[in-house]
PDB file of N, CA and C in Angstrom:
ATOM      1  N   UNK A   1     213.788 173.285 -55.872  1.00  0.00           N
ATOM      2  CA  UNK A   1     214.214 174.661 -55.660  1.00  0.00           C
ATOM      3  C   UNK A   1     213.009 175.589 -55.821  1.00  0.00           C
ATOM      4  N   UNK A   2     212.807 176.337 -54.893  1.00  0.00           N
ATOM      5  CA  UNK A   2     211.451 177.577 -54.773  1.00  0.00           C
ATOM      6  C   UNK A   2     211.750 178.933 -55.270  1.00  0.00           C
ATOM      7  N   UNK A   3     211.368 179.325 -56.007  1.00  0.00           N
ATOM      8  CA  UNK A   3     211.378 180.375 -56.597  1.00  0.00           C
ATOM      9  C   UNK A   3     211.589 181.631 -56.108  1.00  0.00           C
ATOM     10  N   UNK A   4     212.599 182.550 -55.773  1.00  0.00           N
ATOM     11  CA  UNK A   4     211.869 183.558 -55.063  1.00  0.00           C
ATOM     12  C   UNK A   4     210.673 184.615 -55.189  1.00  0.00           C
ATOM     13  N   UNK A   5     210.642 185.026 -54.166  1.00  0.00           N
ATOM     14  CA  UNK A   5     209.552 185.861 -53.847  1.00  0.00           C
ATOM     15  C   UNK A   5     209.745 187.342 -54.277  1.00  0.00           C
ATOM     16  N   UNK A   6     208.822 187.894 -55.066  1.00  0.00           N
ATOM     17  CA  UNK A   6     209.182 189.314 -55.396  1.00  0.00           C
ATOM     18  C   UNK A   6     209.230 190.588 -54.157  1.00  0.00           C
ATOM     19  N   UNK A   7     209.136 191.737 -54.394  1.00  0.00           N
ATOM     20  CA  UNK A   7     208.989 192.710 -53.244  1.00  0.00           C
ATOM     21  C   UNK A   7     207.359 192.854 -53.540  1.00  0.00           C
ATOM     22  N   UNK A   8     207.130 192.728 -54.842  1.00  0.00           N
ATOM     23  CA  UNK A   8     205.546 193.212 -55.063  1.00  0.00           C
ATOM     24  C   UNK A   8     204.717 192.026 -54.769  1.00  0.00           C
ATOM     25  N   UNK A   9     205.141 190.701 -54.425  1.00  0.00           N
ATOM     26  CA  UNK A   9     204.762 189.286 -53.826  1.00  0.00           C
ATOM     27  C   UNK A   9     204.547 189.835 -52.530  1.00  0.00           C
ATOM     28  N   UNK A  10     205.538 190.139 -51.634  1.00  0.00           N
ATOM     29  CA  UNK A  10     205.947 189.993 -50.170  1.00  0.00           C
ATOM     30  C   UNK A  10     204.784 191.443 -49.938  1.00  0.00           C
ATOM     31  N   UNK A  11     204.629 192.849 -50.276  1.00  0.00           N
ATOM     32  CA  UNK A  11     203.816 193.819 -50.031  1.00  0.00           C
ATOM     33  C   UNK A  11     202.517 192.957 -50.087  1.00  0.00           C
ATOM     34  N   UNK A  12     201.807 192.423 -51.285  1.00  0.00           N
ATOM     35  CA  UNK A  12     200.458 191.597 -51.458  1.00  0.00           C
ATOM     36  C   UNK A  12     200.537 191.007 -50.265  1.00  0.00           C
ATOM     37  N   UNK A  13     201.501 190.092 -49.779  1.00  0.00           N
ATOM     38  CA  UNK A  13     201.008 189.170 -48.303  1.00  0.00           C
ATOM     39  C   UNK A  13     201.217 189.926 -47.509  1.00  0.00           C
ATOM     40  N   UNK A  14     201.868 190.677 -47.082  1.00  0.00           N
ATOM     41  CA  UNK A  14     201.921 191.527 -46.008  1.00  0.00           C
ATOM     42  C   UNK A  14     200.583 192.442 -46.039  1.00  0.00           C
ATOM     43  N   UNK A  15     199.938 193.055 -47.028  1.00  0.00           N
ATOM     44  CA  UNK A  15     198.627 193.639 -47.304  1.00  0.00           C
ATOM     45  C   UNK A  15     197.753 192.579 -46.525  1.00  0.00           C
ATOM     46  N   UNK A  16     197.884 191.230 -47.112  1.00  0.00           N
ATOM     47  CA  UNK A  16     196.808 190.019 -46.936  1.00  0.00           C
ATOM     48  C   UNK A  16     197.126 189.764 -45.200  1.00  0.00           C
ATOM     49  N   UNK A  17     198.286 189.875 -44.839  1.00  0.00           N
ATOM     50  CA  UNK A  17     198.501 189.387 -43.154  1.00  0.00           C
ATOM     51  C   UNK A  17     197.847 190.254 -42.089  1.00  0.00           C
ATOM     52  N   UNK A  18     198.185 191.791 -42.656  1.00  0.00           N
ATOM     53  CA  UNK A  18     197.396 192.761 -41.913  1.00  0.00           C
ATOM     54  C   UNK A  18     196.236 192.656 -41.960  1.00  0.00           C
ATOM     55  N   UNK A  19     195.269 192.180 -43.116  1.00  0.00           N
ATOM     56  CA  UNK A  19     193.788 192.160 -43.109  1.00  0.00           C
ATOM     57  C   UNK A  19     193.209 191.190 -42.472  1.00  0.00           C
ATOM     58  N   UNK A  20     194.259 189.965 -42.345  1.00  0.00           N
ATOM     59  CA  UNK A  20     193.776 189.203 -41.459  1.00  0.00           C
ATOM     60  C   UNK A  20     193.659 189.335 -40.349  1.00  0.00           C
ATOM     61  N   UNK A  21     194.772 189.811 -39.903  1.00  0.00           N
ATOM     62  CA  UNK A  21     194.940 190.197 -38.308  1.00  0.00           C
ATOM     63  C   UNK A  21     193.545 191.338 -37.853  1.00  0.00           C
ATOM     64  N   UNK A  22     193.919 192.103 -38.569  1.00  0.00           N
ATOM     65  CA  UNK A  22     192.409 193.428 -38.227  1.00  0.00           C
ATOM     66  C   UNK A  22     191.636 192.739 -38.162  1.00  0.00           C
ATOM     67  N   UNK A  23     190.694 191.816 -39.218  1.00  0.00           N
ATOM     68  CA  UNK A  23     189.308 191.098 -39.250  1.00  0.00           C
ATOM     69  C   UNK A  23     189.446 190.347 -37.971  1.00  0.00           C
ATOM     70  N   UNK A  24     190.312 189.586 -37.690  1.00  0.00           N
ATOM     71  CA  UNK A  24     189.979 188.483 -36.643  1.00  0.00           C
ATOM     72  C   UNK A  24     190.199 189.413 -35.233  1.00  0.00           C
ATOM     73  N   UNK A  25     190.628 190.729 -34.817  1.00  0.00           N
ATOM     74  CA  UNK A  25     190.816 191.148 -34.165  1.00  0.00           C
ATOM     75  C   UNK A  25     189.398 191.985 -33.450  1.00  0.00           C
ATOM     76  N   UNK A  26     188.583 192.469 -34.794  1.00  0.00           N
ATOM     77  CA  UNK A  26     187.601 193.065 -35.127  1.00  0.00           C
ATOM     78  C   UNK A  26     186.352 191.835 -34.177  1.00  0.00           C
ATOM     79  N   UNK A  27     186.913 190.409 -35.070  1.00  0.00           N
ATOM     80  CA  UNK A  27     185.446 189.828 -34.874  1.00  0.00           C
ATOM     81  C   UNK A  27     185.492 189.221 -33.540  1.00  0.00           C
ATOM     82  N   UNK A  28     186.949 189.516 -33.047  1.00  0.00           N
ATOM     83  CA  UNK A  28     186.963 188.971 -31.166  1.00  0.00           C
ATOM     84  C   UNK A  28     186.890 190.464 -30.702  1.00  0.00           C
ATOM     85  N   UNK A  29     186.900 191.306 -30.778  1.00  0.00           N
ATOM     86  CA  UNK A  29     185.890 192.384 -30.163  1.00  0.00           C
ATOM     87  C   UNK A  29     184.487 191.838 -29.906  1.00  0.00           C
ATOM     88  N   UNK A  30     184.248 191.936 -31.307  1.00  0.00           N
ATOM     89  CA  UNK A  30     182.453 191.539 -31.200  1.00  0.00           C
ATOM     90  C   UNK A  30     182.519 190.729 -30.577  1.00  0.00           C
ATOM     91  N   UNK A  31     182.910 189.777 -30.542  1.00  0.00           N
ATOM     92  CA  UNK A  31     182.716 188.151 -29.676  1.00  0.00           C
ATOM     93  C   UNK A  31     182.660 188.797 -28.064  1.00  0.00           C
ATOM     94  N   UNK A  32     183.273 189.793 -27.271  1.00  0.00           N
ATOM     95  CA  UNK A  32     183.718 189.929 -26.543  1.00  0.00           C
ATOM     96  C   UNK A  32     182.171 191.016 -26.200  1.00  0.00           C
ATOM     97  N   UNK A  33     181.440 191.883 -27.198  1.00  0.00           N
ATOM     98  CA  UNK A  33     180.435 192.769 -26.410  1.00  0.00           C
ATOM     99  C   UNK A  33     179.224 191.996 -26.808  1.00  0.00           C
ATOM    100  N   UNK A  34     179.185 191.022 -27.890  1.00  0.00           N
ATOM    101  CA  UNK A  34     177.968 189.942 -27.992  1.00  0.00           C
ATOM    102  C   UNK A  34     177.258 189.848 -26.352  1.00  0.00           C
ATOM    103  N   UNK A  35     175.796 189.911 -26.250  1.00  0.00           N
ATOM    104  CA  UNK A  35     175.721 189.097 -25.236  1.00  0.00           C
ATOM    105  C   UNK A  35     174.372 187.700 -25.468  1.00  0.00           C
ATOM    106  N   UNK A  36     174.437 187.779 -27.194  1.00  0.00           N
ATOM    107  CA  UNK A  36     173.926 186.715 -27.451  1.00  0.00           C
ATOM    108  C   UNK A  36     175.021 185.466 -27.591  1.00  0.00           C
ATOM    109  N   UNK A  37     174.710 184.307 -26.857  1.00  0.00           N
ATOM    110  CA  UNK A  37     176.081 183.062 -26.960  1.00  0.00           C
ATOM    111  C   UNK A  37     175.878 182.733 -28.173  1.00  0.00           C
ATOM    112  N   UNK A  38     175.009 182.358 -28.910  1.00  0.00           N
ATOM    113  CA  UNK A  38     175.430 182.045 -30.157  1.00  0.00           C
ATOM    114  C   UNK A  38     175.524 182.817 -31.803  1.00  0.00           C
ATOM    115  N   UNK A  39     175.575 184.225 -31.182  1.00  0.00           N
ATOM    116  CA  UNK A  39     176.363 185.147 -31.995  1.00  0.00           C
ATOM    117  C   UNK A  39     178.012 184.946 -31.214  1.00  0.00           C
ATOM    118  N   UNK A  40     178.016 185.465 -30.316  1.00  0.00           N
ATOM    119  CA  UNK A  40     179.532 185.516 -29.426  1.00  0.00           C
ATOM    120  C   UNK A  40     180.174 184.162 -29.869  1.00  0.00           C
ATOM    121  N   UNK A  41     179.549 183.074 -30.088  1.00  0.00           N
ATOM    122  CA  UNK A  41     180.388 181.747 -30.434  1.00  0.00           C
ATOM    123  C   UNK A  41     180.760 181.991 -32.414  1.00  0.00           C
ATOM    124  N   UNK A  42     179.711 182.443 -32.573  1.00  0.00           N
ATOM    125  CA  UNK A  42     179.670 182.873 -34.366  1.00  0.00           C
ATOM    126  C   UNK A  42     181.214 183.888 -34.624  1.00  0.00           C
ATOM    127  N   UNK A  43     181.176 184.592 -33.770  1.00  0.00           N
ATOM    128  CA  UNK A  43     182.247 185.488 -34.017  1.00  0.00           C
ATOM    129  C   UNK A  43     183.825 184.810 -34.006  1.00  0.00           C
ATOM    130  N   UNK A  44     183.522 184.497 -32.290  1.00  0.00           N
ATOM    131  CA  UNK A  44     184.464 183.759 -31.628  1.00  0.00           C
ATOM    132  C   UNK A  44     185.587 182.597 -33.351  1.00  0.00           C
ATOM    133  N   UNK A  45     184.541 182.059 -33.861  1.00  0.00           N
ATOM    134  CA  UNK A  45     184.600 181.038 -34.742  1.00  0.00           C
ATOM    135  C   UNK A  45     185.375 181.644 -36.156  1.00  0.00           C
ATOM    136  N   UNK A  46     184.331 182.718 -36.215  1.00  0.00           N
ATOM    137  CA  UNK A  46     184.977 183.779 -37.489  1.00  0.00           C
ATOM    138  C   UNK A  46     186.473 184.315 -37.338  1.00  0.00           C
ATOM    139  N   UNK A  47     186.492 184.588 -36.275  1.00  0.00           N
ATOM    140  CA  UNK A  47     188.129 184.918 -35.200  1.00  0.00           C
ATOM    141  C   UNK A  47     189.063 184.317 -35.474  1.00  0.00           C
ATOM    142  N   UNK A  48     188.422 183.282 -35.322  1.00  0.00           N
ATOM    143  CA  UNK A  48     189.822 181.897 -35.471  1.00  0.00           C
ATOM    144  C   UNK A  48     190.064 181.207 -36.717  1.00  0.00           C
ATOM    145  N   UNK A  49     188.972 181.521 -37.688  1.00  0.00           N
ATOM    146  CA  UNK A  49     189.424 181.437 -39.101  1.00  0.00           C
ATOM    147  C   UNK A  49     190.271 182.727 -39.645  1.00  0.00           C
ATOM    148  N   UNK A  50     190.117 183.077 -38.929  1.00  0.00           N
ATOM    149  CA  UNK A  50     190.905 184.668 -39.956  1.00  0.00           C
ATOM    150  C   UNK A  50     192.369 184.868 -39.528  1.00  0.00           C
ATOM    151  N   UNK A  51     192.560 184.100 -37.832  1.00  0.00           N
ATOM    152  CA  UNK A  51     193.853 183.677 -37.721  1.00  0.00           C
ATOM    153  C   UNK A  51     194.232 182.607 -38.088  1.00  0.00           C
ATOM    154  N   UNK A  52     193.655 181.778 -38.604  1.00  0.00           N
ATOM    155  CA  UNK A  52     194.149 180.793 -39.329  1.00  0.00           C
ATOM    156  C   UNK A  52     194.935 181.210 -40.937  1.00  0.00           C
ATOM    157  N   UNK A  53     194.174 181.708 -41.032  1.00  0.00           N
ATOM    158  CA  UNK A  53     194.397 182.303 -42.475  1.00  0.00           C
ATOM    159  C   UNK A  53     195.980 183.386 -42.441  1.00  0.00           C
ATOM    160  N   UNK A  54     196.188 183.950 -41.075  1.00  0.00           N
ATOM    161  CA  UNK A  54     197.344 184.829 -41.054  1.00  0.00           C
ATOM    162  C   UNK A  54     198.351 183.791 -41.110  1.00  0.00           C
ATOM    163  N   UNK A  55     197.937 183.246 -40.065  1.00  0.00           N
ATOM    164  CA  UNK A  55     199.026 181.982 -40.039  1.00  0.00           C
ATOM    165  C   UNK A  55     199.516 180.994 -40.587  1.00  0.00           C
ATOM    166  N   UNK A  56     198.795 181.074 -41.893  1.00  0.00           N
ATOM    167  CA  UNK A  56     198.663 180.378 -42.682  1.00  0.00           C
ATOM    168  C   UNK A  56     199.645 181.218 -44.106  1.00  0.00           C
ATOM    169  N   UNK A  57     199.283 182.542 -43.940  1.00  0.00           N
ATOM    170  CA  UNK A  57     200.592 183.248 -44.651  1.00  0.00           C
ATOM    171  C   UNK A  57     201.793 183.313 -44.224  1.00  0.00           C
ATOM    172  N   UNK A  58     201.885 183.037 -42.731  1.00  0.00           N
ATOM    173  CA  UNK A  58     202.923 183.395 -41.790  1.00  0.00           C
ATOM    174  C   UNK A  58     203.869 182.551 -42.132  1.00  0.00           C
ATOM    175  N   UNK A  59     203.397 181.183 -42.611  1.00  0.00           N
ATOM    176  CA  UNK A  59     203.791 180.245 -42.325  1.00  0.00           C
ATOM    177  C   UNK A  59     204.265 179.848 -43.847  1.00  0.00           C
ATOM    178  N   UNK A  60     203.694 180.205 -44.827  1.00  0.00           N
ATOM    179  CA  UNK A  60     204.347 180.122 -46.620  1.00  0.00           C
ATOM    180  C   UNK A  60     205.248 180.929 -46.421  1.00  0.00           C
ATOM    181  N   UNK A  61     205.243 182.510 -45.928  1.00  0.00           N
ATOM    182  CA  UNK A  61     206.834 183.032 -46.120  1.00  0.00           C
ATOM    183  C   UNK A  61     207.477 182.370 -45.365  1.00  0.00           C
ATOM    184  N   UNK A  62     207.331 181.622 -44.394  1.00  0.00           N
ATOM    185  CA  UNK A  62     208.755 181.069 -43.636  1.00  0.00           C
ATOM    186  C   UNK A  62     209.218 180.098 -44.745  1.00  0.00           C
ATOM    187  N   UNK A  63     208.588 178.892 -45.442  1.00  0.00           N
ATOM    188  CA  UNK A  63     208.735 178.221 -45.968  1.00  0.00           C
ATOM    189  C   UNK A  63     209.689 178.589 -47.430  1.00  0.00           C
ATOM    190  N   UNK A  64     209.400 179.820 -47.866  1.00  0.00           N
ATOM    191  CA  UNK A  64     210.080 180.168 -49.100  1.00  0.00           C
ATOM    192  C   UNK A  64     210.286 181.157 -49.366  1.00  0.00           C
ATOM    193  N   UNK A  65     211.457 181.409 -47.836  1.00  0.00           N
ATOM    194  CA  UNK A  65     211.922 183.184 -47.876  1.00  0.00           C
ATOM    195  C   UNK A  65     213.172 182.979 -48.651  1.00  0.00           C
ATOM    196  N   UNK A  66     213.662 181.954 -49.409  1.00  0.00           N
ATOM    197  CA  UNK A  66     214.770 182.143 -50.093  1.00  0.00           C
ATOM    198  C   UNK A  66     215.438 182.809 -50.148  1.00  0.00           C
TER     199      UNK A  66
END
C-alpha cells in the first residue's frame, strides 16, 4: 500500500515538471539556432535528459495518485 501524496508533495512536482519542461524546451531552442553540430547535438542531448526527467515525474504520479 503507497502512501498518499500530500498537496505540498504534488505543488513540489508540479514546480519540478514545469522546470523540466522549460529547460528542455529552452535547450531545443538552442539546439535549433546552434550552427555548431556538436554544440546543436550537446543541446539536442541536454533536451532529452530534461524530458526524461519530466517523464520520469509524469510517470511516479501516475503510479501513486492514490
Amino acid at each position: 500500500m503507497s502512501e498518499q501524496i500530500t498537496t505540498k508533495d504534488l505543488q513540489s512536482l508540479n514546480e519540478l515538471m514545469n522546470f523540466e519542461n522549460w529547460l528542455a524546451t529552452k535547450l531545443k531552442y538552442y539546439s535549433e539556432m546552434a550552427e555548431c553540430e556538436k554544440l546543436k547535438a550537446n543541446f539536442e542531448n541536454m533536451a532529452g535528459t530534461h524530458l526524461g526527467h519530466h517523464k520520469a515525474l509524469l510517470d511516479y504520479l501516475k503510479n501513486n495518485k492514490g
